[in-house]
C-alpha atoms as a PDB file:
ATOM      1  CA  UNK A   1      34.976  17.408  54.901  1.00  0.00           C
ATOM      2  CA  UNK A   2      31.995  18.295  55.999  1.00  0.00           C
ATOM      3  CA  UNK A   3      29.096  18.440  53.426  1.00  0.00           C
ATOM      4  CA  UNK A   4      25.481  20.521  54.195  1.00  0.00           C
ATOM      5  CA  UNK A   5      22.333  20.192  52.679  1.00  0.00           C
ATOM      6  CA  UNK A   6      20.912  23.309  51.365  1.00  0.00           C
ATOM      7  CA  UNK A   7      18.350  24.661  48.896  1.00  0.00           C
ATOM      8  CA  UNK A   8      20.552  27.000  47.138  1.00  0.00           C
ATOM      9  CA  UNK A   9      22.367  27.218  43.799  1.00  0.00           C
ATOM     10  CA  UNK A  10      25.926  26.707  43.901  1.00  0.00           C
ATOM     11  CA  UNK A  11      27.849  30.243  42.892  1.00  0.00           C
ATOM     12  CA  UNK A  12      31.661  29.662  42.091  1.00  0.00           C
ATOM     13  CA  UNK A  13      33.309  32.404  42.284  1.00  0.00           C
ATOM     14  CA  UNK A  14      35.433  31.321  39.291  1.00  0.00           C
ATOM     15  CA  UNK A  15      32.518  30.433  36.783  1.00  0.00           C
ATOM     16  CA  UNK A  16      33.084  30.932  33.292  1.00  0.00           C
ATOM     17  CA  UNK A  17      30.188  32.480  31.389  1.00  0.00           C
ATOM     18  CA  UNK A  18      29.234  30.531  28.598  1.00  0.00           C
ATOM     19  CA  UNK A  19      28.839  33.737  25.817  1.00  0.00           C
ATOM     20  CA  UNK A  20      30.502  36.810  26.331  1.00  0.00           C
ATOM     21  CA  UNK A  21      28.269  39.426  27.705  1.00  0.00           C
ATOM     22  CA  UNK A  22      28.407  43.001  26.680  1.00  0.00           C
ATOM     23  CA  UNK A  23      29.468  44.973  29.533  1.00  0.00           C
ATOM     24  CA  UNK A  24      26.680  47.333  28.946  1.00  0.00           C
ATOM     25  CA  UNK A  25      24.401  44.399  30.285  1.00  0.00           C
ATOM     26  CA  UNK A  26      25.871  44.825  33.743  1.00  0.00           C
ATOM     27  CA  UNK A  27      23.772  48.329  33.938  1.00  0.00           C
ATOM     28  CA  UNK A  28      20.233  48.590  34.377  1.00  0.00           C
ATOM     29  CA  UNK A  29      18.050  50.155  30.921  1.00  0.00           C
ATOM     30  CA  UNK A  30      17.946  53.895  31.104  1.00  0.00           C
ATOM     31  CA  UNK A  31      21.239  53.815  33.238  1.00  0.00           C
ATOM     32  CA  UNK A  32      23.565  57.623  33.574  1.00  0.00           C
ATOM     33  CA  UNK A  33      26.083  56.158  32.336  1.00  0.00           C
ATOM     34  CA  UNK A  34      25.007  54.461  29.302  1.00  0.00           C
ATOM     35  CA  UNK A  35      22.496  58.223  28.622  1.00  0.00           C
ATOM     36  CA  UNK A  36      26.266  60.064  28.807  1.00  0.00           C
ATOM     37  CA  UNK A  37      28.116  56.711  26.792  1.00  0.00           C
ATOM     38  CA  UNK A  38      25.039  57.576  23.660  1.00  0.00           C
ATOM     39  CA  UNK A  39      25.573  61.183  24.135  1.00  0.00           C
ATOM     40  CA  UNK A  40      29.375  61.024  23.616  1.00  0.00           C
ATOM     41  CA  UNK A  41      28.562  58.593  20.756  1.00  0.00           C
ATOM     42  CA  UNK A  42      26.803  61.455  18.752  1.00  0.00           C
ATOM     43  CA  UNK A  43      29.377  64.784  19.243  1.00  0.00           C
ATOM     44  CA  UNK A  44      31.781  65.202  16.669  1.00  0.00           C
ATOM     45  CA  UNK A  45      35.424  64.494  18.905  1.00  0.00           C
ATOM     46  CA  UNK A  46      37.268  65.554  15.834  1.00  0.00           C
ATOM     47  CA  UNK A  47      39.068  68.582  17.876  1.00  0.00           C
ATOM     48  CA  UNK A  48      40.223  65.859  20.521  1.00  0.00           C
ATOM     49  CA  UNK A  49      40.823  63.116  18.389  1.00  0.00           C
ATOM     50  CA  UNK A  50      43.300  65.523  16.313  1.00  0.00           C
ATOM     51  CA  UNK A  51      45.985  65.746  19.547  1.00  0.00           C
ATOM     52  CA  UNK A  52      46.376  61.711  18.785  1.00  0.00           C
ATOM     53  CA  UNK A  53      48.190  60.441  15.726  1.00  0.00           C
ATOM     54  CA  UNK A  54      49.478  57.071  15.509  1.00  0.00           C
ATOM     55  CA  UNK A  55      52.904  56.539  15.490  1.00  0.00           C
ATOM     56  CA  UNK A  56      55.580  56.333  18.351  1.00  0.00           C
ATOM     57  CA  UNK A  57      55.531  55.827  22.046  1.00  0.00           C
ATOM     58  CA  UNK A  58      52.729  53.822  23.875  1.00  0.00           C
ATOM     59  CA  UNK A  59      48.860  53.473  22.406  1.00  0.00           C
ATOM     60  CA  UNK A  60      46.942  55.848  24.318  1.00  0.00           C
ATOM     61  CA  UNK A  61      43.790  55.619  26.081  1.00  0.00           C
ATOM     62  CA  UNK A  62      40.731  56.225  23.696  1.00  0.00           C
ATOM     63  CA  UNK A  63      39.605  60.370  24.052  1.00  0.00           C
ATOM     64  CA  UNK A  64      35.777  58.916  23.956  1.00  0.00           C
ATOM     65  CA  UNK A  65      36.305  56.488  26.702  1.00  0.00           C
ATOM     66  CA  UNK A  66      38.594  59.398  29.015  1.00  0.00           C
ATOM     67  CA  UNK A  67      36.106  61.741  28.482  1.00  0.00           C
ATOM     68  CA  UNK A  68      32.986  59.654  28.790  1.00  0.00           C
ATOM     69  CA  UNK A  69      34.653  59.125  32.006  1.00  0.00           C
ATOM     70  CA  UNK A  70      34.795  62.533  33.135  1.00  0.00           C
ATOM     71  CA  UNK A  71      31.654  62.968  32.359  1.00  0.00           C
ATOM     72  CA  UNK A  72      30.433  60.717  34.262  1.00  0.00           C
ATOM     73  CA  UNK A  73      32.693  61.631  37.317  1.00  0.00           C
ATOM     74  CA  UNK A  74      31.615  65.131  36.879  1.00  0.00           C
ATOM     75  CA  UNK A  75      27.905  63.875  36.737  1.00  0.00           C
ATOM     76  CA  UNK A  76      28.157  62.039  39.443  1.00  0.00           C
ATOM     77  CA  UNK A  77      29.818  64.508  42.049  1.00  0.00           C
ATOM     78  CA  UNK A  78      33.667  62.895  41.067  1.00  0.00           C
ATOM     79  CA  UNK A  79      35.832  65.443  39.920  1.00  0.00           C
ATOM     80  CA  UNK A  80      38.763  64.852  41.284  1.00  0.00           C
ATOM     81  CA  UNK A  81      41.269  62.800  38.876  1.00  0.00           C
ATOM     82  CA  UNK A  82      42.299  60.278  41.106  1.00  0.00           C
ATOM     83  CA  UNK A  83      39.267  59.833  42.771  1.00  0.00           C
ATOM     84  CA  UNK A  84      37.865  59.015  39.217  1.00  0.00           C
ATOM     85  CA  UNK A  85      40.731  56.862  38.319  1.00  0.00           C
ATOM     86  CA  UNK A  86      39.526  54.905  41.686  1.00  0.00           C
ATOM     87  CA  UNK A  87      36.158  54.327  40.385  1.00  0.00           C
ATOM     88  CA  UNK A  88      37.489  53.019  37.102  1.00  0.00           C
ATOM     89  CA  UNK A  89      39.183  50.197  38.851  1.00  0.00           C
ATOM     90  CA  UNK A  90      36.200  49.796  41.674  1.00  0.00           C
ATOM     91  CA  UNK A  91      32.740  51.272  39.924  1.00  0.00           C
ATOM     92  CA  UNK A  92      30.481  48.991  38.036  1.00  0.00           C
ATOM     93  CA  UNK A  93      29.591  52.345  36.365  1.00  0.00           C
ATOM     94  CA  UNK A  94      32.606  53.471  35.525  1.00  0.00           C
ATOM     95  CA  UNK A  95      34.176  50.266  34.636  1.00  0.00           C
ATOM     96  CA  UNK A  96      31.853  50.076  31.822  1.00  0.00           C
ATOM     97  CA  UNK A  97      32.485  53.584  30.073  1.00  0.00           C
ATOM     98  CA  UNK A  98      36.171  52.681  30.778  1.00  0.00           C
ATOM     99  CA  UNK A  99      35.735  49.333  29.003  1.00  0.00           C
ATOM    100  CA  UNK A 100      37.808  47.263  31.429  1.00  0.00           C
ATOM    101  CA  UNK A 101      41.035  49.670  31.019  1.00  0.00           C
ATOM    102  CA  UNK A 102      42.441  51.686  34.158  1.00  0.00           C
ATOM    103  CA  UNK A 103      43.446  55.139  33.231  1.00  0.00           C
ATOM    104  CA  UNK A 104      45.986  56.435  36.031  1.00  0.00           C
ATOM    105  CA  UNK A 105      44.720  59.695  37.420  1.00  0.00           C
ATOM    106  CA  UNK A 106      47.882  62.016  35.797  1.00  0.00           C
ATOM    107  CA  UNK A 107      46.416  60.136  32.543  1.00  0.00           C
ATOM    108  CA  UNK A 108      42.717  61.726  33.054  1.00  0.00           C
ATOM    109  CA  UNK A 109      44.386  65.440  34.708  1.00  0.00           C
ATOM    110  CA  UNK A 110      46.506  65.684  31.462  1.00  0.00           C
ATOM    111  CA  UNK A 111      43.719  64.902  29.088  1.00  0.00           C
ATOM    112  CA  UNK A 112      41.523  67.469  31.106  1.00  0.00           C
ATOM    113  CA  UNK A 113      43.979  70.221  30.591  1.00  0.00           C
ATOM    114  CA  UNK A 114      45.065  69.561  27.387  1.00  0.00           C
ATOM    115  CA  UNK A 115      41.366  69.830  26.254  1.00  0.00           C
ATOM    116  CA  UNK A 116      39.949  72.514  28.315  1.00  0.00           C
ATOM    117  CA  UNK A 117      38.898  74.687  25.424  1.00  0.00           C
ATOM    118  CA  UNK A 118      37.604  71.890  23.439  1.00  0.00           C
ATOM    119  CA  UNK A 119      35.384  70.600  26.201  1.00  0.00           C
ATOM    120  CA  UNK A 120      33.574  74.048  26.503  1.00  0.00           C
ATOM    121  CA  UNK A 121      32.690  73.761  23.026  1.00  0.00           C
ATOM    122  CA  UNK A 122      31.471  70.167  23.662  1.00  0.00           C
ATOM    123  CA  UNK A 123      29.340  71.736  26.661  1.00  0.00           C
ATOM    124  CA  UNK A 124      27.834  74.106  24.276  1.00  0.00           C
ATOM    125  CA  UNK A 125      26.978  70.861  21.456  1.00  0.00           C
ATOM    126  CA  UNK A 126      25.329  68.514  24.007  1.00  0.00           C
ATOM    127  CA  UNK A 127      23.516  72.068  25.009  1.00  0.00           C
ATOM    128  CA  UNK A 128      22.004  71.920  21.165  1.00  0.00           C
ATOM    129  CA  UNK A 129      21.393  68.523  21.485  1.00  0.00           C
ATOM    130  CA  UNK A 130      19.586  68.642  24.702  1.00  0.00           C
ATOM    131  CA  UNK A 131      17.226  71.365  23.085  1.00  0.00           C
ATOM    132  CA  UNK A 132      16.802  69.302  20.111  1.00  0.00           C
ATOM    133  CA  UNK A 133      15.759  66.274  21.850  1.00  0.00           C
ATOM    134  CA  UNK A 134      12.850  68.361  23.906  1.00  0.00           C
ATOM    135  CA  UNK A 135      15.028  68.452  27.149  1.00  0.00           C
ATOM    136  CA  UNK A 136      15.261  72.196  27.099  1.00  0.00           C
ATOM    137  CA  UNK A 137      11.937  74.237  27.425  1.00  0.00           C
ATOM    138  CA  UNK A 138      11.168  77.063  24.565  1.00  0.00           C
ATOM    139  CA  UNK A 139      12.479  80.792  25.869  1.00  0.00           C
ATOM    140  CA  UNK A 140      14.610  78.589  28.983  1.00  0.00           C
ATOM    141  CA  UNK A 141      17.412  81.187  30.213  1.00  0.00           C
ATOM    142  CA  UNK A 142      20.705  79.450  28.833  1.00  0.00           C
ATOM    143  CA  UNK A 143      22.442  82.669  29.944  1.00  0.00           C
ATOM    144  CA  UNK A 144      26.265  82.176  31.951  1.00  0.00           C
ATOM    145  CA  UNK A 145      26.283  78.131  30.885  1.00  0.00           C
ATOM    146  CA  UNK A 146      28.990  78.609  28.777  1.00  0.00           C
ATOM    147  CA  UNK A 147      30.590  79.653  31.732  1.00  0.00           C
ATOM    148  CA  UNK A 148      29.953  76.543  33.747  1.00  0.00           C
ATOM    149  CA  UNK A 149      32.822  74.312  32.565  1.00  0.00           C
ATOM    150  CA  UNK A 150      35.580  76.960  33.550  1.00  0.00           C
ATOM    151  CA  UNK A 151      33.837  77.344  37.193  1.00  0.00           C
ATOM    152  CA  UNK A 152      33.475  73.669  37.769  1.00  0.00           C
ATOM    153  CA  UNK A 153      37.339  73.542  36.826  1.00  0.00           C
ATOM    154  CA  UNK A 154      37.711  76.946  39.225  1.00  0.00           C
ATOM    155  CA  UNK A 155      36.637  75.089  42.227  1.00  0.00           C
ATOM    156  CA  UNK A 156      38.301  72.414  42.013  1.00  0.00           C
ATOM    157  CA  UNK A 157      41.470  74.393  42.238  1.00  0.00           C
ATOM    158  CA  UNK A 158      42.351  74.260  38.556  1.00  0.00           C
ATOM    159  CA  UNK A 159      44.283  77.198  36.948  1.00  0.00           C
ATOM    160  CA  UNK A 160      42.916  78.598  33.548  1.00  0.00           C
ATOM    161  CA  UNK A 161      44.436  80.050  30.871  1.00  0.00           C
ATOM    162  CA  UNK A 162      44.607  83.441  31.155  1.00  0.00           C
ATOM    163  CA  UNK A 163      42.698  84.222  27.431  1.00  0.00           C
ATOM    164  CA  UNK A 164      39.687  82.396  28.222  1.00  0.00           C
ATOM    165  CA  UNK A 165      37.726  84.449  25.454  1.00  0.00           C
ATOM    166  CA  UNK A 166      36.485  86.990  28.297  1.00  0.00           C
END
């Protein structure tokens, strides 16, 4: 074997890191996805968490991760389920919010429409929150937002219920 001299660190592949590092470390400061991971952090996922009690069948995947997820997916320009279950397995991003799991993409379309309604009421929190934190100028038009969740779900080929409150 062949040796050569060079004035470069060696980088094995299979080094083990002496700590564990947070996975949130892997993103830049100020990163999307860590903004949306806070902003999850602070809404009250009481109406999702209630669909999930313990008891038979397989542990499911955590609501706050899935829909910190889809978030980000819809944030990003990703709205398609399995395109989004992709990125979970391949995105740096995404990998993070999903905390090292791999949701399969009829996982993340069932959670989706099992929620629908809750997630427009979610829309309408981070809304108040946004305002609250100065994001949102004085008098701003909010007008047809609350509508925004069911069109983003309308072009994507999604059916809604028919008693959408309108």
């Amino acid at each position: 074997m062949l040796l050569w001299r060079t004035n470069s660190a060696p980088t094995p592949p299979d080094q083990a890191y002496l700590l564990p590092q947070s996975p949130r470390e892997w993103l830049p400061e100020g990163h999307l996805a860590l903004l949306i991971q806070d902003t999850v952090g602070l809404l009250d996922l009481s109406s999702l968490l209630d669909h999930y009690k313990p008891g038979r069948g397989s542990q499911a995947y955590h609501p706050q991760m899935l829909l910190t997820a889809l978030l980000y997916g819809y944030c990003t320009g990703v709205f398609s389920s399995r395109k989004i279950a992709t990125h979970c397995e391949n995105d740096l991003a995404f990998l993070v919010l999903a905390a090292g799991q791999f949701p399969d993409f009829r996982t993340i379309s069932d959670f989706r429409k099992l929620h629908l309604a809750a997630f427009q009421q979610l829309f309408l929190h981070v809304l108040k929150l946004c305002r609250e934190a100065g994001l949102v100028r004085p008098g701003a038009s909010l007008t047809g937002w609350e509508q925004v969740p069911g069109q983003l779900l309308e072009a994507q080929g999604h059916e809604l219920p028919a008693n959408r409150g309108g």
